[in-house]
C-alpha atoms as a PDB file:
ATOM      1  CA  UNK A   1     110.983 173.799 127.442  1.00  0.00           C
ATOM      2  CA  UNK A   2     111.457 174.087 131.153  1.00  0.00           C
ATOM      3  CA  UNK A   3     114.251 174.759 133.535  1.00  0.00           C
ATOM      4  CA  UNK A   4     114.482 172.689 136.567  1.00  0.00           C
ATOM      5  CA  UNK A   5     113.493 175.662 138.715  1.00  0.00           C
ATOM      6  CA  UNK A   6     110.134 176.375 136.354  1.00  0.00           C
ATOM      7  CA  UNK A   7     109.196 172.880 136.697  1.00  0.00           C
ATOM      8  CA  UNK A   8     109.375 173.141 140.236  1.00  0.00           C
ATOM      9  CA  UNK A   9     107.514 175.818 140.512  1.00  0.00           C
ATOM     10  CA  UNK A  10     105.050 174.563 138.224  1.00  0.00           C
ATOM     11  CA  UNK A  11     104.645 171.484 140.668  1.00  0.00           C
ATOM     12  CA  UNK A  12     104.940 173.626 143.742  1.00  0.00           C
ATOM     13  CA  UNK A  13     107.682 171.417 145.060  1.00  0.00           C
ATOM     14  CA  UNK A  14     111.343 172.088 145.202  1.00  0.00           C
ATOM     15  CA  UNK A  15     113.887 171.456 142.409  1.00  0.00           C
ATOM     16  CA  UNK A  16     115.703 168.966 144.413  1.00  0.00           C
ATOM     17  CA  UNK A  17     112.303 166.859 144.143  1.00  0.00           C
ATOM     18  CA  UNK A  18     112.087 167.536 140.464  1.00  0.00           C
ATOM     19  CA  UNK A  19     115.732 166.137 139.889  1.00  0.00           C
ATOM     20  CA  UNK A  20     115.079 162.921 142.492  1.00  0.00           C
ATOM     21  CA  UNK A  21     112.282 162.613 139.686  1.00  0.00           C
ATOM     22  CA  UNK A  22     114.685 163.259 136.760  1.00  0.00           C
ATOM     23  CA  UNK A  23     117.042 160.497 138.304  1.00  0.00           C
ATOM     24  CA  UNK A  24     114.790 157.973 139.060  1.00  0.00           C
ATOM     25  CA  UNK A  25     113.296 158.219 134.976  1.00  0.00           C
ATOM     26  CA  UNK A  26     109.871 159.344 136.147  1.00  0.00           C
ATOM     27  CA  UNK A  27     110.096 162.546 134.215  1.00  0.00           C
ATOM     28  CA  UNK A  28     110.811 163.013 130.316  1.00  0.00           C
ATOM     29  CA  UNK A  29     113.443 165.266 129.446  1.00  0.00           C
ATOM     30  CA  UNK A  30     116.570 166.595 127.656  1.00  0.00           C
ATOM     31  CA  UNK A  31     120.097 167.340 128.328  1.00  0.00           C
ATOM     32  CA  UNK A  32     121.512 169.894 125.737  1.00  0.00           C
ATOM     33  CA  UNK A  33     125.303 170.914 125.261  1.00  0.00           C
ATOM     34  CA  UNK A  34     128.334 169.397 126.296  1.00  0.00           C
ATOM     35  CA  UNK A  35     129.645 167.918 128.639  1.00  0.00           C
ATOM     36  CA  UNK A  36     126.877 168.018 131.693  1.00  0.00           C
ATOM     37  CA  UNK A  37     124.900 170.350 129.518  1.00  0.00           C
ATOM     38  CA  UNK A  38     122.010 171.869 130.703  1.00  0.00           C
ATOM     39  CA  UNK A  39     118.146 169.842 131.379  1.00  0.00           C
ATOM     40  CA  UNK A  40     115.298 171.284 129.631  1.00  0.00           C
ATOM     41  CA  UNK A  41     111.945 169.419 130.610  1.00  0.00           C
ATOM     42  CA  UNK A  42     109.001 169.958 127.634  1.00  0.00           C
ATOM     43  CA  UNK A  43     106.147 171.340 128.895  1.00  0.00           C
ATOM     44  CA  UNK A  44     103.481 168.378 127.870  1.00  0.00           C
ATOM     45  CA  UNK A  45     106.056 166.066 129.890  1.00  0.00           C
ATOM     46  CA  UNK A  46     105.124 167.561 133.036  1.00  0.00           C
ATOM     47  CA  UNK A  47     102.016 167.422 132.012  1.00  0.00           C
ATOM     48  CA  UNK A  48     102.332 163.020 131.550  1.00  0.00           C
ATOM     49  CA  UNK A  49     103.973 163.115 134.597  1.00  0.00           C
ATOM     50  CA  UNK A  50     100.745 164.910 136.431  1.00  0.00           C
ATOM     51  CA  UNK A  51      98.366 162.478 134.271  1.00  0.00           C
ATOM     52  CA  UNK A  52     100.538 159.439 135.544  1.00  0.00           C
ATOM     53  CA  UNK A  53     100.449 160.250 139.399  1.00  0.00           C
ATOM     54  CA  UNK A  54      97.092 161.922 139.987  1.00  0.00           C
ATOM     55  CA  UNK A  55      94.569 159.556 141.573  1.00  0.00           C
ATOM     56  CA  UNK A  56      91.322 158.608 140.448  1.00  0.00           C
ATOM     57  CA  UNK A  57      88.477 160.316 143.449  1.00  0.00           C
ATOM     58  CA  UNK A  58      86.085 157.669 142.412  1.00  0.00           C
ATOM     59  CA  UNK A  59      87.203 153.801 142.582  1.00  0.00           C
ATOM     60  CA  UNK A  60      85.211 151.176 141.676  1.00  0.00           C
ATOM     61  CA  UNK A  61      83.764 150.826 145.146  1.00  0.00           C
ATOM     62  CA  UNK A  62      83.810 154.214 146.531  1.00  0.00           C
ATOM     63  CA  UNK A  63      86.559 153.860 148.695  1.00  0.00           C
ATOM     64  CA  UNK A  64      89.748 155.225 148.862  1.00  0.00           C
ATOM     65  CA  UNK A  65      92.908 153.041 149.196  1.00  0.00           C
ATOM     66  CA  UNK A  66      95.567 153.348 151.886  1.00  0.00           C
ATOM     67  CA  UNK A  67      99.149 153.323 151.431  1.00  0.00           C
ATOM     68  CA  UNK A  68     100.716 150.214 152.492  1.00  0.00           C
ATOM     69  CA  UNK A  69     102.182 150.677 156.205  1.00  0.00           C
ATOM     70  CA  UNK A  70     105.643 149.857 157.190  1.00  0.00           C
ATOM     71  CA  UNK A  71     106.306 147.739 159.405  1.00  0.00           C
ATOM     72  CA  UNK A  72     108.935 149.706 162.254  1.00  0.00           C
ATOM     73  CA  UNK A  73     111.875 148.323 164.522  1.00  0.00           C
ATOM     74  CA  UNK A  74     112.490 150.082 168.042  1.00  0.00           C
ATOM     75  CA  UNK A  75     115.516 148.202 168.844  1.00  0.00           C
ATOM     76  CA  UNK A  76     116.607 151.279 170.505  1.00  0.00           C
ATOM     77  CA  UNK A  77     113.864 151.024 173.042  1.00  0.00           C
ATOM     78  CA  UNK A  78     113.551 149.257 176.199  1.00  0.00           C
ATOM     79  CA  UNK A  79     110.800 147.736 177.325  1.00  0.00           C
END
C-alpha cells in the first residue's frame, strides 16, 4: 500500500494531482483509522489507473486523435 506522496512519485506528478484523482473516484483506494484516517492506495490500483489512461500509439487508421478545442471568449478585448 501507498502513501499519497509514493504514489506521486510513482506517477511523477505532485500529490495534490494524486488527491484531485482520489476526489474525483478515478483512483482505487483506502482510508484506514478514525476519524479522517489516513489513504493508503494498493499498488496494482495505480497500476489500473495507468492501464485506464494510457493511449493506444496505433488506432485503427494510423492517426492520432486531437483533444477537442475550446471554444474562448475575449470579452475583455477591444476590437
Amino acid at each position: 500500500m501507498l502513501t499519497v506522496a509514493q504514489a506521486a512519485e510513482r506517477l511523477n506528478a505532485r500529490p495534490g494531482l494524486v488527491r484531485r484523482l482520489l476526489a474525483a473516484g478515478l483512483l482505487r483506494h483506502c482510508r484506514i483509522g478514525l476519524g479522517r484516517g489516513v489513504i493508503r492506495i494498493p499498488e496494482d490500483a495505480l497500476e489500473e489507473y495507468i492501464r485506464a489512461v494510457t493511449v493506444d500509439a496505433s488506432s485503427s487508421d494510423g492517426k492520432a486523435t486531437p483533444a477537442p478545442r475550446r471554444r474562448v471568449s475575449l470579452r475583455h478585448l477591444r476590437l
